[in-house]
N, C-alpha and C. Protein backbone atom coordinates (compact mmCIF):
# COMPACT_ATOMS: atom_id res chain seq x y z
N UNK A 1 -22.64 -6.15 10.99
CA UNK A 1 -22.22 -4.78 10.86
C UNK A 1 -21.76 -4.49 9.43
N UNK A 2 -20.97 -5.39 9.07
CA UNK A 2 -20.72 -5.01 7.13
C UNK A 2 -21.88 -4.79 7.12
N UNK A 3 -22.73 -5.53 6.73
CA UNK A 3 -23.64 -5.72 5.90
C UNK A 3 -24.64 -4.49 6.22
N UNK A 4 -24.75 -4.01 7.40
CA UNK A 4 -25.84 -2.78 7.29
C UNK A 4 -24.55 -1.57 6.93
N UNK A 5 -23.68 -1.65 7.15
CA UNK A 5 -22.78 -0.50 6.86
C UNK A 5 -22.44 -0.29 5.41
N UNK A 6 -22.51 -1.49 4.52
CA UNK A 6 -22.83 -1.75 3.49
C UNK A 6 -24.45 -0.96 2.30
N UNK A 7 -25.15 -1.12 3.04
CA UNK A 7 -26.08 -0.33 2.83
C UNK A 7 -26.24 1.15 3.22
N UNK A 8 -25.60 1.53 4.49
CA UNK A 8 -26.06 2.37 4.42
C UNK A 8 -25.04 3.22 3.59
N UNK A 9 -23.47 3.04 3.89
CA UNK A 9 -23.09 3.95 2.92
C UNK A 9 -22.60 3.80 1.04
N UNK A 10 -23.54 2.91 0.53
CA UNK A 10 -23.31 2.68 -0.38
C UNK A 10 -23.78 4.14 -1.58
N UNK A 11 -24.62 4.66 -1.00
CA UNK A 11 -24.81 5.90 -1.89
C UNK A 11 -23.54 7.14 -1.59
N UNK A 12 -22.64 7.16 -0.77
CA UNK A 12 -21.64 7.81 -0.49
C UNK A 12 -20.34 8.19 -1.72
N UNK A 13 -20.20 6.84 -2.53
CA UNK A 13 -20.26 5.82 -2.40
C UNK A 13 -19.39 4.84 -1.33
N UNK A 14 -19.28 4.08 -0.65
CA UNK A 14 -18.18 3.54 -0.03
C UNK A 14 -19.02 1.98 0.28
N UNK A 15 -18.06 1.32 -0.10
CA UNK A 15 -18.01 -0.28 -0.14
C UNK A 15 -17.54 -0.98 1.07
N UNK A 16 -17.86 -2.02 1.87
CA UNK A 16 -17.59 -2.51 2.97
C UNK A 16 -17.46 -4.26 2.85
N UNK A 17 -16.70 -4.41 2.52
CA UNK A 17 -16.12 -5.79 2.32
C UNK A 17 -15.12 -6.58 3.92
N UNK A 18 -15.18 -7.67 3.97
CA UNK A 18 -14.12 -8.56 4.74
C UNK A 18 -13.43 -9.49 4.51
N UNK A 19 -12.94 -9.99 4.88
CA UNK A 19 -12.07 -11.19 4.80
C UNK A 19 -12.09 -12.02 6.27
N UNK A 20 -11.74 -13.52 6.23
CA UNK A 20 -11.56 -14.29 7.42
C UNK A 20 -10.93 -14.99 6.88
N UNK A 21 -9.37 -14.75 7.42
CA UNK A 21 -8.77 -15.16 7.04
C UNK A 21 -8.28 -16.63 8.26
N UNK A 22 -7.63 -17.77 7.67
CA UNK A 22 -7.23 -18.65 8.26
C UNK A 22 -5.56 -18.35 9.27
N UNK A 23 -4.76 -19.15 9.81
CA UNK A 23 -3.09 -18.60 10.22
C UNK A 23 -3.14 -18.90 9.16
N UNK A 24 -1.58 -17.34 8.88
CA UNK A 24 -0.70 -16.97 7.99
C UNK A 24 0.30 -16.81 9.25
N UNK A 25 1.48 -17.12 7.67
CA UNK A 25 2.90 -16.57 8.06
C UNK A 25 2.91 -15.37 8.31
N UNK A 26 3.10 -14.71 9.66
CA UNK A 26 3.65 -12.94 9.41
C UNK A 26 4.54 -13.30 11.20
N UNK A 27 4.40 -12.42 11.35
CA UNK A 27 5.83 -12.42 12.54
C UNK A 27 5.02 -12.48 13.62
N UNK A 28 3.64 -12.02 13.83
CA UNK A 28 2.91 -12.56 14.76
C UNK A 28 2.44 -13.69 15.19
N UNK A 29 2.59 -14.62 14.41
CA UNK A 29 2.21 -15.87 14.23
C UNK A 29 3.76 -16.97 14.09
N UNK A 30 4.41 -16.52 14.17
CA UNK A 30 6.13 -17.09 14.07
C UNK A 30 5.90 -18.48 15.32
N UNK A 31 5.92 -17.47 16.29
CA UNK A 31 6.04 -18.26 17.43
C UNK A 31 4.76 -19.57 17.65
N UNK A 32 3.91 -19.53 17.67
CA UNK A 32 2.73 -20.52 16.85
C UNK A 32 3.09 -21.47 16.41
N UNK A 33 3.72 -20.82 15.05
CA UNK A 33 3.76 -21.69 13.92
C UNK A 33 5.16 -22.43 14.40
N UNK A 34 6.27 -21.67 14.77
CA UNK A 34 7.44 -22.58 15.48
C UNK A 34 7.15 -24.25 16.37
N UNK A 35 5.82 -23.78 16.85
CA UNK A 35 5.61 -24.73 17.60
C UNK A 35 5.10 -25.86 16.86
N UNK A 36 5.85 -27.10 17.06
CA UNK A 36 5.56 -28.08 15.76
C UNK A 36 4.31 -29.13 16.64
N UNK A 37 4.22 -28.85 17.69
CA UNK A 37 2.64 -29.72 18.10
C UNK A 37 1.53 -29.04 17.40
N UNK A 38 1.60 -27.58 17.94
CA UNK A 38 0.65 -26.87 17.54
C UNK A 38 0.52 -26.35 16.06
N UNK A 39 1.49 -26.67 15.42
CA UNK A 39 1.26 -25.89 13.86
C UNK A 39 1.31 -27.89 13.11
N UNK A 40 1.40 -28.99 14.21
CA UNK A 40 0.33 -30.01 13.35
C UNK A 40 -0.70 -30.39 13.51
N UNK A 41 -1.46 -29.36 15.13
CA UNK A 41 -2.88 -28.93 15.17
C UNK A 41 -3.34 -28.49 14.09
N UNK A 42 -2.64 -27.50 13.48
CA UNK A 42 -3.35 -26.17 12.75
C UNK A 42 -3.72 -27.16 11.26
N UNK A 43 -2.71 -28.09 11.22
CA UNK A 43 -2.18 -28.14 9.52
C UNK A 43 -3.31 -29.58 9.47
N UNK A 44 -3.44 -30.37 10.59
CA UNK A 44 -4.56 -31.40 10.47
C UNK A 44 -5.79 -30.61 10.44
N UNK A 45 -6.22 -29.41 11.15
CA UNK A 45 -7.52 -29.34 10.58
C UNK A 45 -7.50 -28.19 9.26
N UNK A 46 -6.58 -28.16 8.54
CA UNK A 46 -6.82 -26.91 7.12
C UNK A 46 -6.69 -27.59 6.16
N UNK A 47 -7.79 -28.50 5.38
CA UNK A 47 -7.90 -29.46 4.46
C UNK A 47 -6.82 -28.79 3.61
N UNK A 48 -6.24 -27.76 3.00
CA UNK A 48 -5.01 -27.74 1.86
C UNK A 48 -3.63 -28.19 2.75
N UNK A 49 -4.52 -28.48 3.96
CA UNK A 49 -2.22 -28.79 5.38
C UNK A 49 -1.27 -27.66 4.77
N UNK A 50 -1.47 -26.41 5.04
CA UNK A 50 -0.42 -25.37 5.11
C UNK A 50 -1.10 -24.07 5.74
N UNK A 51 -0.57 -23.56 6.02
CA UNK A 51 -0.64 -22.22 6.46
C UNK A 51 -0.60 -21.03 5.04
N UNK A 52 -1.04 -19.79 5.20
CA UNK A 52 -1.65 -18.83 4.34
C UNK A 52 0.22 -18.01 4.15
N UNK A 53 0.05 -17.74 3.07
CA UNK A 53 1.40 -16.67 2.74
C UNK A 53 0.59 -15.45 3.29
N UNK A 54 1.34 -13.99 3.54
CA UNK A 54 1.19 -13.17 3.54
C UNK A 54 0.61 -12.10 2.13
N UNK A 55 1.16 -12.48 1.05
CA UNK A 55 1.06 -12.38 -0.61
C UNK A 55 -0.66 -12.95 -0.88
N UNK A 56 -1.31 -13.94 -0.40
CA UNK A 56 -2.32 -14.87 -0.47
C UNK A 56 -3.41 -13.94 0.11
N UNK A 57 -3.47 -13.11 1.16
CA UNK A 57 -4.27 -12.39 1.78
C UNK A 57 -4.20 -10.77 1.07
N UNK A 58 -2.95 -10.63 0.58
CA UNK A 58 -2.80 -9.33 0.31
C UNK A 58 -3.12 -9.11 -1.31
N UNK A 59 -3.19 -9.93 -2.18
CA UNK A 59 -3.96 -10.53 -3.35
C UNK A 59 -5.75 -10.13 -3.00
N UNK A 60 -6.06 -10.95 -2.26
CA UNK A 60 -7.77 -10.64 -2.29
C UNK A 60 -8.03 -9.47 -1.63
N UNK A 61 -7.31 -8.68 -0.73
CA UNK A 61 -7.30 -7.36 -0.63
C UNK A 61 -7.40 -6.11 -1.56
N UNK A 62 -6.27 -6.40 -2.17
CA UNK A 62 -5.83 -5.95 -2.93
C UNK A 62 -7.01 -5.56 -4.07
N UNK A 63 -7.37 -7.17 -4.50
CA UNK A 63 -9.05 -7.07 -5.64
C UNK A 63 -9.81 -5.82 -4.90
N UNK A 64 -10.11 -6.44 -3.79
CA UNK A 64 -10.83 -5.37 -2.94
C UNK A 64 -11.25 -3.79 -3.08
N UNK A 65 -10.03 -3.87 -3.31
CA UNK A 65 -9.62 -2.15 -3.36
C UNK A 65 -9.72 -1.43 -4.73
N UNK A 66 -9.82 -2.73 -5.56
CA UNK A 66 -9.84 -1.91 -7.26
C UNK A 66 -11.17 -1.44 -7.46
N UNK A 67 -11.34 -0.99 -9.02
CA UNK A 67 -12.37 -0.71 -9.58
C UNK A 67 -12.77 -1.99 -10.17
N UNK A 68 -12.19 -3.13 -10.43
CA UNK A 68 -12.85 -4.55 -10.78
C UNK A 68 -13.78 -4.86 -9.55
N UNK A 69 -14.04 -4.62 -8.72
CA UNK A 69 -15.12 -4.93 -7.79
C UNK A 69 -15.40 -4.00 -7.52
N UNK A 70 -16.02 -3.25 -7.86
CA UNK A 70 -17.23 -1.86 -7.63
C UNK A 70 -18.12 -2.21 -7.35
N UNK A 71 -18.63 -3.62 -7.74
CA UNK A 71 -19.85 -4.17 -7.85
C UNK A 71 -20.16 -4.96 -6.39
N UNK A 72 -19.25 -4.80 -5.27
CA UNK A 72 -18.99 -5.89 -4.64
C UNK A 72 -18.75 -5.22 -3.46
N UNK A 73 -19.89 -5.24 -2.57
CA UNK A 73 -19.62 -5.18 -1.49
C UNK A 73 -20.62 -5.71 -0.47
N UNK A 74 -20.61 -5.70 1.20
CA UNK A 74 -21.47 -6.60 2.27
C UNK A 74 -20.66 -7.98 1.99
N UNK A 75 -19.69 -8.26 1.55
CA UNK A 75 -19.13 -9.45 1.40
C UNK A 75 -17.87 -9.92 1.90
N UNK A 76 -18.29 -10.70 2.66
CA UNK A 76 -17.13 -11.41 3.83
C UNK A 76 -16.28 -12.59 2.85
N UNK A 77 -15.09 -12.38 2.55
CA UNK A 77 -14.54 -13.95 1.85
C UNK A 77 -13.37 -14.28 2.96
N UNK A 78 -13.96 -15.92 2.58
CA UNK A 78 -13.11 -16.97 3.60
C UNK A 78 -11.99 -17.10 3.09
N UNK A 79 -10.71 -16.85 3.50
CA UNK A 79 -9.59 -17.01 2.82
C UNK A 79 -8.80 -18.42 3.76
N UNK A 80 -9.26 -19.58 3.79
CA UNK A 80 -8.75 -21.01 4.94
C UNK A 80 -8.69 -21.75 4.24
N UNK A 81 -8.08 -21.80 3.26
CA UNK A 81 -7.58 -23.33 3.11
C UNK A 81 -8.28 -24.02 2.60
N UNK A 82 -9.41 -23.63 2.68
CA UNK A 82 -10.69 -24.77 2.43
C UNK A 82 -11.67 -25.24 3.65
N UNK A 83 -11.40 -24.49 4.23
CA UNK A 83 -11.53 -24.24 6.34
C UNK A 83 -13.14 -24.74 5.76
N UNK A 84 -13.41 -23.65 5.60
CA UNK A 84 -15.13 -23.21 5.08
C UNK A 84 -15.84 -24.21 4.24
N UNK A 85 -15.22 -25.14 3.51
CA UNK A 85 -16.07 -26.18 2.52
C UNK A 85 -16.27 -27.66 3.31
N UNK A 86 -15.14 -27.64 4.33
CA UNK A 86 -15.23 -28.98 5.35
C UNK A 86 -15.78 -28.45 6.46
N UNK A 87 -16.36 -29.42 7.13
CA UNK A 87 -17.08 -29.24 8.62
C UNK A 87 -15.65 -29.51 9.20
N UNK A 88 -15.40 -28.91 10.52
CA UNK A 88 -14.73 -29.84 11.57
C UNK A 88 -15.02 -30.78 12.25
């Protein structure tokens, strides 16, 4: 769906970008991450072993939204840790 939405309204102009992001800290994820079995599930498989700041996601957003990427859109970025360069 980016990617044809990407095309089609690129003469509008309007840009259609994503993100996939890995767990982050935000208050939805508290309780999760409280859980210390499950957040040394999370942290054994995210080759950097931490969880995402909130600041970390809102950074490549942020690019997103400028005029430094005009050039840039249909593009999904992996924001994990390194999720994406290791197999599980």
């Amino acid at each position: 769906m980016r990617k044809n939405l990407a095309v089609e309204w690129t003469k509008i102009p309007i840009r259609v970008n994503s993100i996939s992001p890995r767990f982050t800290e935000t208050a939805l994820t508290v309780a999760l991450l409280g859980n210390t079995e499950e957040l040394g599930n999370i942290l054994d498989r995210t080759p950097m072993g931490r969880v995402a700041k909130p600041e970390e996601m809102a950074t490549v957003i942020a690019f997103l939204s400028m005029r430094a990427s005009s050039y840039t859109t249909g593009q999904n970025i992996n924001i994990g840790g390194r999720l994406s360069v290791n197999a599980l």
